[in-house]
Protein backbone atom coordinates (compact mmCIF):
# COMPACT_ATOMS: atom_id res chain seq x y z
CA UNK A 1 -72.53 -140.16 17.06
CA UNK A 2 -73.01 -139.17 13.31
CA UNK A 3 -70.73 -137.23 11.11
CA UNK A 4 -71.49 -133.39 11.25
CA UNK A 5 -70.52 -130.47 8.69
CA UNK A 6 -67.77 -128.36 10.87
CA UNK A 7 -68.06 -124.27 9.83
CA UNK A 8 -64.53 -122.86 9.63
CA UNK A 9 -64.21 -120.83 12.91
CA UNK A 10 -64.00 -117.08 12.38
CA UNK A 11 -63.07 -114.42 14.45
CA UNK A 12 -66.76 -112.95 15.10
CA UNK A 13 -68.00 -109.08 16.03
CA UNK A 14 -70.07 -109.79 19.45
CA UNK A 15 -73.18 -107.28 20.55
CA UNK A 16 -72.45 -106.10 23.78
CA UNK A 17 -76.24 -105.00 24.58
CA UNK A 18 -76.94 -107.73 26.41
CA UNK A 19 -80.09 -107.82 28.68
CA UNK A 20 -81.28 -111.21 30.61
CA UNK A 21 -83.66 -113.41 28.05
CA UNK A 22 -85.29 -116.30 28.76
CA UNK A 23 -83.76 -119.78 27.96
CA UNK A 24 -85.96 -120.25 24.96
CA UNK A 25 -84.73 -116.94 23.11
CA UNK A 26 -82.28 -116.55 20.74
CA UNK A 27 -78.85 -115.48 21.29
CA UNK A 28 -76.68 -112.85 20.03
CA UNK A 29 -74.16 -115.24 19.00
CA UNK A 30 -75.94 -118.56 17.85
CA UNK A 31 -75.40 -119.19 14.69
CA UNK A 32 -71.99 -117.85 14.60
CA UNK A 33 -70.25 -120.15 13.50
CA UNK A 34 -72.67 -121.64 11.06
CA UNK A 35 -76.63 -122.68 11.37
CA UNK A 36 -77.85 -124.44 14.49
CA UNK A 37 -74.51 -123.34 16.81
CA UNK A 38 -75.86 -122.83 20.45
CA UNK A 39 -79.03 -124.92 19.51
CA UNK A 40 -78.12 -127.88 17.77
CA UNK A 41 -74.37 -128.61 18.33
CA UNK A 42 -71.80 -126.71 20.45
CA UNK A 43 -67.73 -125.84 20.89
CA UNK A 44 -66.86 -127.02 24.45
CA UNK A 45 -63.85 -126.10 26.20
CA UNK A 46 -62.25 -129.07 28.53
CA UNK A 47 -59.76 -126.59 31.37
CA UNK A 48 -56.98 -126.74 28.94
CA UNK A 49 -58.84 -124.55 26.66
CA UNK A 50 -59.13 -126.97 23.82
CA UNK A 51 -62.66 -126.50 22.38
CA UNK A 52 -64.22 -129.71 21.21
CA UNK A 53 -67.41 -130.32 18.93
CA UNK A 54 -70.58 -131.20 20.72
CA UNK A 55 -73.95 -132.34 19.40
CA UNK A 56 -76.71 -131.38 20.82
CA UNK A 57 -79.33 -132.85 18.62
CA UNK A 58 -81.61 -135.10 20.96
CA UNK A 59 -81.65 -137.84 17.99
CA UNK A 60 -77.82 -138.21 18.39
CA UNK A 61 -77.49 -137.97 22.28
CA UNK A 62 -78.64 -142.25 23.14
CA UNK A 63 -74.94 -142.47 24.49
CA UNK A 64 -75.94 -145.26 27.27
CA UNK A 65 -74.07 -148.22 25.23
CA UNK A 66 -70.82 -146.22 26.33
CA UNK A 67 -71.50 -145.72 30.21
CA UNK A 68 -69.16 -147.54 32.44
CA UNK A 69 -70.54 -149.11 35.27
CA UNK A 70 -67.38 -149.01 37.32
CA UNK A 71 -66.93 -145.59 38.17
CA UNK A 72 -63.20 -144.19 39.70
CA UNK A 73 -63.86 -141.71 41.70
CA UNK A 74 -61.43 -140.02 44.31
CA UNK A 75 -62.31 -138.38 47.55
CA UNK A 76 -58.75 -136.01 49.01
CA UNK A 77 -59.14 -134.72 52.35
CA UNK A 78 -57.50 -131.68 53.21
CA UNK A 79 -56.62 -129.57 56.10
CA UNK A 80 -54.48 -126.07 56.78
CA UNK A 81 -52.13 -128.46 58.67
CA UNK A 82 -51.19 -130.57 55.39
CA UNK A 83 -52.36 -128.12 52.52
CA UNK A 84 -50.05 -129.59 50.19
CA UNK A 85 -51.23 -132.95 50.72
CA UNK A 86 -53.77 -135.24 51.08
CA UNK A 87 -55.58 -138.17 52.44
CA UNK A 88 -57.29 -140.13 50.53
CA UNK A 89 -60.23 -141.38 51.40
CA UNK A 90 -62.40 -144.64 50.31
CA UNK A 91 -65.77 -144.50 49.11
CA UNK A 92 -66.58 -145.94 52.78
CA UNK A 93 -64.81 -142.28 54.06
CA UNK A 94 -62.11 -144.68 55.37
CA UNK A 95 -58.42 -143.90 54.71
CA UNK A 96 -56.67 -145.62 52.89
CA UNK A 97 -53.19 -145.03 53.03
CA UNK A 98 -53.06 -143.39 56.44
CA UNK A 99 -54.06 -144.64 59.75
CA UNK A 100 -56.19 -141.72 60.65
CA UNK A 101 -57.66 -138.83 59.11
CA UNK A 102 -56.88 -135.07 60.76
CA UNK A 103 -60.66 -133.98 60.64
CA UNK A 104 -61.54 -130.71 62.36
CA UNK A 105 -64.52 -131.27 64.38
CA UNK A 106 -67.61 -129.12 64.32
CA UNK A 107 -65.60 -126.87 61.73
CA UNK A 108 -67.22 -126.14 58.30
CA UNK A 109 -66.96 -128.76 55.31
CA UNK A 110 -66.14 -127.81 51.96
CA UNK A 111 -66.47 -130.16 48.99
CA UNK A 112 -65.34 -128.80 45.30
CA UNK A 113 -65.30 -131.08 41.95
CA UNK A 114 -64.50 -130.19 38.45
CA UNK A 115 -66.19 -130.48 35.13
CA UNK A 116 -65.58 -132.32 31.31
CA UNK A 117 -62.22 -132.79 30.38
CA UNK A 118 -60.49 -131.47 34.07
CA UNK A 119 -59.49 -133.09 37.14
CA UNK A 120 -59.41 -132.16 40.95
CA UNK A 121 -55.54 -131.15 40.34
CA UNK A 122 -56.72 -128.47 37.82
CA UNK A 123 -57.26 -124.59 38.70
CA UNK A 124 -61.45 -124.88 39.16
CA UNK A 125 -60.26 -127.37 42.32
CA UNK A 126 -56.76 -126.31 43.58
CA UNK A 127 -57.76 -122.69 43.88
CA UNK A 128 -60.73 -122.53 45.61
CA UNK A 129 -59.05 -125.80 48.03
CA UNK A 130 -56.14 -123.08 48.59
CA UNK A 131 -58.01 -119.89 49.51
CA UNK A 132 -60.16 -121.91 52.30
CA UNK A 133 -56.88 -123.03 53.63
CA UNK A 134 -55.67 -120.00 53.58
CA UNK A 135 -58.70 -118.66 54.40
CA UNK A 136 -59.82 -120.51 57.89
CA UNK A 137 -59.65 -123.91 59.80
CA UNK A 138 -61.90 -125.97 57.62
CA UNK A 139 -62.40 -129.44 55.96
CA UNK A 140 -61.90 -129.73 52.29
CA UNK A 141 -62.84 -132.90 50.53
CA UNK A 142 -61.68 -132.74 46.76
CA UNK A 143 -63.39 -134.97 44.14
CA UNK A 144 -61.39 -136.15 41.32
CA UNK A 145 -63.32 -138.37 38.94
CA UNK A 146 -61.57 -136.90 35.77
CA UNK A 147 -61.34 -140.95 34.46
CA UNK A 148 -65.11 -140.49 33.56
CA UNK A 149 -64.59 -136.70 32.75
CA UNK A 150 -61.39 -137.28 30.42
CA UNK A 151 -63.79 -138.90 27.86
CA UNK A 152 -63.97 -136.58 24.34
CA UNK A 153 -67.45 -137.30 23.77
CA UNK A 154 -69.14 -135.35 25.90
CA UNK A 155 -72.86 -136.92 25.90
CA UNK A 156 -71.28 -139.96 27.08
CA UNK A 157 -69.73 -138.12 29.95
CA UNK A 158 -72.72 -136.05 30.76
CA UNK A 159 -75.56 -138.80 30.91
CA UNK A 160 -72.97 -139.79 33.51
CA UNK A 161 -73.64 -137.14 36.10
CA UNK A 162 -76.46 -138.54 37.97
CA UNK A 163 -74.89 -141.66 38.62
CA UNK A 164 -71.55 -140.05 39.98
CA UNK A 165 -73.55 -137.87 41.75
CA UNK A 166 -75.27 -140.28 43.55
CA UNK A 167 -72.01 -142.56 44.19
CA UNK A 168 -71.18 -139.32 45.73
CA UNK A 169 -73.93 -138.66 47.80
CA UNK A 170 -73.56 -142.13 49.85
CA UNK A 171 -69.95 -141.23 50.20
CA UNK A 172 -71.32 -138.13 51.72
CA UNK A 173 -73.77 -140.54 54.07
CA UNK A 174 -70.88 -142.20 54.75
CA UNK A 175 -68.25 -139.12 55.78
CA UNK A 176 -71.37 -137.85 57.56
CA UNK A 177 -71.60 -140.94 60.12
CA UNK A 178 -67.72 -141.11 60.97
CA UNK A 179 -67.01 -137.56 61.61
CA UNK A 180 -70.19 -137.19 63.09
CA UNK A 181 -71.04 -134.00 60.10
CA UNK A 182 -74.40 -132.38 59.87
CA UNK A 183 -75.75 -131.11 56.62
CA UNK A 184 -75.86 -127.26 57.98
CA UNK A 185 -72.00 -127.75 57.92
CA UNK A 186 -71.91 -128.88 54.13
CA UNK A 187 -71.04 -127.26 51.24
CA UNK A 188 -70.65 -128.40 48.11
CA UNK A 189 -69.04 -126.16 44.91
CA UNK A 190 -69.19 -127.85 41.43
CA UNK A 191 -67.94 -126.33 37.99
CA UNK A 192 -70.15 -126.75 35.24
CA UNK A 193 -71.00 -130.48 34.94
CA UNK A 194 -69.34 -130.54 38.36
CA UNK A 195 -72.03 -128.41 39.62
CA UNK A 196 -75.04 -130.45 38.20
CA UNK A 197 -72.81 -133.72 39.82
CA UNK A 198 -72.94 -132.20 43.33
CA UNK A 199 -77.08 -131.22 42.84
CA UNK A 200 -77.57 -134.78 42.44
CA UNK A 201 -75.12 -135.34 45.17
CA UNK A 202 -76.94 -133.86 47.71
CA UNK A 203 -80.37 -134.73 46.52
CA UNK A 204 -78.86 -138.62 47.18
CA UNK A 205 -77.83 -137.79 50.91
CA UNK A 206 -79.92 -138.70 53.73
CA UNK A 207 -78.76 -135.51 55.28
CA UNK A 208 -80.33 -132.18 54.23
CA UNK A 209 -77.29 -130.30 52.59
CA UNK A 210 -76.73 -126.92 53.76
CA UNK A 211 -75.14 -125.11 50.58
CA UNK A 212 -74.15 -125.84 46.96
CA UNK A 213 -72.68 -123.42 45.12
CA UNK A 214 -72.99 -123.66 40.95
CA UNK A 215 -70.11 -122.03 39.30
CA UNK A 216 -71.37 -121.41 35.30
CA UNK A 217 -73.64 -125.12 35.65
CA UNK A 218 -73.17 -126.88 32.10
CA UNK A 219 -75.99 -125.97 29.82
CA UNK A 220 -75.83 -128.78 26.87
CA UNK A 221 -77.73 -131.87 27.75
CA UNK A 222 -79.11 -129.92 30.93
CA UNK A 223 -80.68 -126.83 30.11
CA UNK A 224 -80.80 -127.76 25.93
CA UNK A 225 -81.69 -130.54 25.26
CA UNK A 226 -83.80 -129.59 28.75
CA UNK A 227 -83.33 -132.26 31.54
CA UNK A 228 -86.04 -132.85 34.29
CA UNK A 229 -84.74 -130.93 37.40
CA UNK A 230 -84.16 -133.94 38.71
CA UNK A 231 -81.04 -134.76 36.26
CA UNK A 232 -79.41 -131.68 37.36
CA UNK A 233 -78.75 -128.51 39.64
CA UNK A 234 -81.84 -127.16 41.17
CA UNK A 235 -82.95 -125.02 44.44
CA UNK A 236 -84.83 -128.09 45.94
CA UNK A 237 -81.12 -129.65 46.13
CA UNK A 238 -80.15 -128.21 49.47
CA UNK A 239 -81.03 -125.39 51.86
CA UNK A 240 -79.27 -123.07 49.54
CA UNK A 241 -78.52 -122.91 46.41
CA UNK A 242 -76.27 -119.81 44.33
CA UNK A 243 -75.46 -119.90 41.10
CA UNK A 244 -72.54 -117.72 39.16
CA UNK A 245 -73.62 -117.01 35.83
CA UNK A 246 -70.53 -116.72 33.33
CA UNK A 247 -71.55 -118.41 30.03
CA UNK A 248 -75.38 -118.17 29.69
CA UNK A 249 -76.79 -119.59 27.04
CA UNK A 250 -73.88 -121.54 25.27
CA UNK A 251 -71.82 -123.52 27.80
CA UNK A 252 -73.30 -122.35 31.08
CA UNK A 253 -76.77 -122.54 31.78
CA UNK A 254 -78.79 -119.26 31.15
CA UNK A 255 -82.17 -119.77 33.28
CA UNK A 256 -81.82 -119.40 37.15
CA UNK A 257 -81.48 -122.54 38.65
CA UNK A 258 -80.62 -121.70 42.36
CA UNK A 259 -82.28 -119.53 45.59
CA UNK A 260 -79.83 -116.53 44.17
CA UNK A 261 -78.41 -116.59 40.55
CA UNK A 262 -75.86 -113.79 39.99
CA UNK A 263 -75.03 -112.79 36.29
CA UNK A 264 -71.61 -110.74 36.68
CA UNK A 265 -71.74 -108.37 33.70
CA UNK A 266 -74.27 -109.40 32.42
CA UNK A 267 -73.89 -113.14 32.94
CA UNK A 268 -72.90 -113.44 29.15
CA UNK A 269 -69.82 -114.34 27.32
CA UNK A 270 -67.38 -112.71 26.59
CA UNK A 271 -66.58 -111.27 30.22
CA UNK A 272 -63.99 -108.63 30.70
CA UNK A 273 -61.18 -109.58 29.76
CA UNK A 274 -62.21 -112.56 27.41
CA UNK A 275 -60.53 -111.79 24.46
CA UNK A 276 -59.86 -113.61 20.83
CA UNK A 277 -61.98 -115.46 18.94
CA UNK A 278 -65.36 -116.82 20.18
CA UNK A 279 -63.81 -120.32 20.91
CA UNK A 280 -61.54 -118.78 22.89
CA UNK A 281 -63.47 -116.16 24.77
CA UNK A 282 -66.38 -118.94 25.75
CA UNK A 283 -63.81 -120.74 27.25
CA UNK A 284 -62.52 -118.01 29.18
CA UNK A 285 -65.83 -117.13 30.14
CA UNK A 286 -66.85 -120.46 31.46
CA UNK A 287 -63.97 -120.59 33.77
CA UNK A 288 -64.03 -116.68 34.95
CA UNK A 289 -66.94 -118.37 36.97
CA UNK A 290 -64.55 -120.48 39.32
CA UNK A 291 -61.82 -117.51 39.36
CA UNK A 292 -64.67 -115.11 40.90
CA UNK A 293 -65.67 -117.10 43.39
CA UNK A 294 -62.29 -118.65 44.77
CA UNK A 295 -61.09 -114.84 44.95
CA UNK A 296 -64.85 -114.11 47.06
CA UNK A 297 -63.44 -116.39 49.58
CA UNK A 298 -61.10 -113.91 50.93
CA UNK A 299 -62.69 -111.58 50.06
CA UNK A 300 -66.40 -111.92 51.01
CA UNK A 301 -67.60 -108.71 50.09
CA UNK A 302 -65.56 -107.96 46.93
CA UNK A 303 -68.24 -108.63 44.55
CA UNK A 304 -71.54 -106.61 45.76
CA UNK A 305 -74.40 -106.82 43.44
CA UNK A 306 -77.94 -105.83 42.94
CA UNK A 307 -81.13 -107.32 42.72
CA UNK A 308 -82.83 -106.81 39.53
CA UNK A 309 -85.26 -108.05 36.62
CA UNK A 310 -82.62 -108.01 33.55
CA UNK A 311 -79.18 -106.57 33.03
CA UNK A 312 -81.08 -104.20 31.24
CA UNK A 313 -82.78 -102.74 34.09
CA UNK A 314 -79.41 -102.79 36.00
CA UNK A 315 -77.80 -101.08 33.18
CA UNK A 316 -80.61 -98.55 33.51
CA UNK A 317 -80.16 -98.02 37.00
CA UNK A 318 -83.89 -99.84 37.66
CA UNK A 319 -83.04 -102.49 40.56
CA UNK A 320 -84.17 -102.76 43.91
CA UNK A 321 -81.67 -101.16 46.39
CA UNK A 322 -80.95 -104.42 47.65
CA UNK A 323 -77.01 -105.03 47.92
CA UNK A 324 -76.19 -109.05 48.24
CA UNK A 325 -72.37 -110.40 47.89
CA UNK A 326 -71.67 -112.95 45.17
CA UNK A 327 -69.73 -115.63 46.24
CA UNK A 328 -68.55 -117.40 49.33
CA UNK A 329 -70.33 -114.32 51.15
CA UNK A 330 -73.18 -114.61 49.73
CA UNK A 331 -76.60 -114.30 52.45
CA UNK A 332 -78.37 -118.02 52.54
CA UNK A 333 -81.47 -115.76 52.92
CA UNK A 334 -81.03 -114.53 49.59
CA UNK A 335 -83.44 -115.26 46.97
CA UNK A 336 -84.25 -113.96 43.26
CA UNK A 337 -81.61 -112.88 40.26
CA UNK A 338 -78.47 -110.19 40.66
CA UNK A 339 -76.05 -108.14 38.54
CA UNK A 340 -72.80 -106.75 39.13
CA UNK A 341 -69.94 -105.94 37.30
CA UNK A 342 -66.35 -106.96 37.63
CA UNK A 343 -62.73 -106.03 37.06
CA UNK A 344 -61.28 -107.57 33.69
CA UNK A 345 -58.26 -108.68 35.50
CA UNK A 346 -57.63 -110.23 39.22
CA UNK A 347 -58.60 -109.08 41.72
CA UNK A 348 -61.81 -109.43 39.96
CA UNK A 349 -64.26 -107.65 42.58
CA UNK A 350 -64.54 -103.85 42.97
CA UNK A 351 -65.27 -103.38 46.35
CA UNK A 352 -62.81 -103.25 49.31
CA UNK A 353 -63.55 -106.45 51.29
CA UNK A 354 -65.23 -105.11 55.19
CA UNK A 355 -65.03 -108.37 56.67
C-alpha cells in the first residue's frame, strides 16, 4: 500500500433527507472528511470501534503477495443443552475434543460469522448464538476465523473472502453428510465481510442452501471497487437471500443484493441513536445491523416494514400496502426493497411481537 494524505477528522453536520440512490450516486457525506472519502479511500470500524484507514483505489488494492494459504478457521457447535459451551468441530465436522457431538436431528441449523477486525466471541456472534438458544431447540455452528480477520490491512483480508468461504462451504458438505442436514434446514447469517464469506459459502456447497441472511454486507472491495457477483453476496447464493441495510454507501453495501433488502430508516448512517462524530456514528451504524436482527429473533414481528421504491416514497406515505417482517421473521417468499423505522434504543422494533 502507498502513503496517503489523512484529513483531520471533524465533527460533520449530516443531511437527514435521505431517499434510496443508486450505487453510482453521490452521497451526502463523501467527501467529508476530505476529497475522494466514500470513493477512493474509507474509515473502517473493526467491533471495537476503532476506525482504521482504507484505500479503495483499484491501483493500490493487488494485495495477493500477503494472502496466507493456511487458513485457521474454527467451527463451535452449540446447543440449548450446553449454551455456554462448545464443541469444536474439525474442518471434516468431526470433534475434536469430545467423543460425540449433541446434534438435534431434523431441527433447524443456524450458522453466524463475523467480519474485519472481530471474532466469533464478539457481540455480532454471541448475541444472535444466545437468542436462538434462548429462542428454540436448534443447531448453532459459530465460525471464528478472526486470525485472517485480525489483519489491519483490510484489502489483504478482504481478497480473502472467497477462499474462506469456500473452505467453509466443504465444511458445510461435510456437516451435511454426518448429521444427515438438508439445505432447506440451513441458514447462514454473516456481518459485513462475514456476510459476503457465507454467499460464497453456500455457492461452494453441493447442497442448495436454504437461507442467508446479510447483516450491513461490506461495501469496499465489493460493491466499490465493484466485484463480479460471484466474489460476493448475491440472491443466486441460496433459496433466500435478506439483506439489513445499516451503512449504505460507506461501509455497508448500498445496492440490493438479496430476494428482500430492508433499509431501516432509511438504510443510511447515522441510525437512531448513532451519535458523535462521523467515525463514530458509521461504526455504530454498521453494527445496529446485527443488534436488529438478533433482537428479531424473539421477536419475529417487531420490525414490520413496507415495500417501497425509495425512502422517499415511504417517507411520503407512497408504498405498496404490503407489510413484511425484517429479520429472523422475515417471509422466504418475499422479494423487492423495504423501509421501516426503528427505536433509537433496544428494543429496537416498534411493534408488539404476535408470534
Amino acid at each position: 500500500m502507498g502513503t496517503h494524505h489523512r484529513t483531520q477528522l471533524t465533527d460533520v453536520a449530516v443531511c437527514r433527507d435521505f431517499r434510496y440512490l443508486d450505487h453510482h450516486s453521490k452521497l451526502p457525506y463523501q467527501n467529508a472528511y476530505g476529497e475522494g472519502y466514500g470513493s477512493k479511500w474509507i474509515l473502517f470500524p473493526g467491533e471495537d470501534g476503532s476506525s482504521h484507514f482504507v484505500t479503495l483505489d483499484q491501483d493500490e488494492l493487488d494485495a495477493r503477495q500477503f494472502m496466507d494459504p493456511d487458513y485457521k478457521v474454527q467451527f463451535r457447535f452449540y446447543t440449548r443443552a450446553y449454551p455456554h459451551s462448545y464443541v469444536l468441530l474439525d474442518e471434516y465436522a468431526n470433534p475434536i475434543n469430545e467423543s460425540s457431538v449433541p446434534f438435534i436431528a431434523g431441527a433447524p441449523v443456524k450458522v453466524v460469522t463475523h467480519g474485519w477486525r472481530s471474532s466469533a466471541d464478539r457481540n455480532a456472534v454471541m448475541n444472535i448464538k444466545n437468542e436462538y438458544l434462548k429462542a428454540y431447540d436448534c443447531n448453532v455452528v459459530t465460525i471464528d476465523w478472526s486470525q485472517t480477520a485480525e489483519s489491519m490491512m483490510y484489502p489483504t483480508v478482504a481478497i480473502q473472502v472467497k477462499a474462506i468461504g469456500n473452505l467453509i462451504g466443504k465444511f458445510l458438505d461435510k456437516f451435511s453428510n454426518r448429521f444427515g442436514v438438508t439445505g432447506d434446514q440451513v441458514h447462514l447469517i454473516g456481518h459485513s465481510l462475514g456476510a459476503h464469506i457465507m454467499g460464497n459459502a453456500a455457492s461452494a456447497c453441493q447442497m442448495r442452501i436454504g437461507r442467508i441472511t446479510g447483516l450491513d454486507p461490506a461495501r469496499p472491495m465489493f460493491e466499490l471497487p465493484p466485484m463480479p457477483d460471484h466474489f460476493k453476496l448475491d440472491r443466486s447464493d441460496a433459496v433466500f437471500v435478506d439483506v439489513i441495510h445499516t451503512c449504505s454507501g460507506v461501509l455497508g453495501a448500498e445496492a440490493p443484493l438479496g430476494h428482500a433488502d430492508f433499509y431501516p430508516n432509511s438504510g443510511f448512517a447515522p441510525q437512531p441513536g448513532c451519535d458523535g462524530i462521523q467515525a463514530m456514528f458509521e461504526a455504530c451504524s454498521h453494527g445496529r445491523s446485527h443488534f436488529l436482527f438478533s433482537e428479531s429473533i424473539s421477536s419475529r414481528r417487531g420490525f414490520p416494514a413496507l415495500r417501497c421504491g425509495s425512502w422517499a416514497d415511504y417517507s411520503g406515505h407512497r408504498c405498496q400496502l404490503q407489510t413484511a417482517y425484517m429479520g429472523e421473521g422475515a417471509d422466504p417468499a418475499l422479494t423487492g426493497t423495504f423501509y421501516l423505522t426503528t427505536n433509537a434504543v433496544a428494543p429496537f422494533g416498534r411493534a408488539l411481537d404476535i408470534n
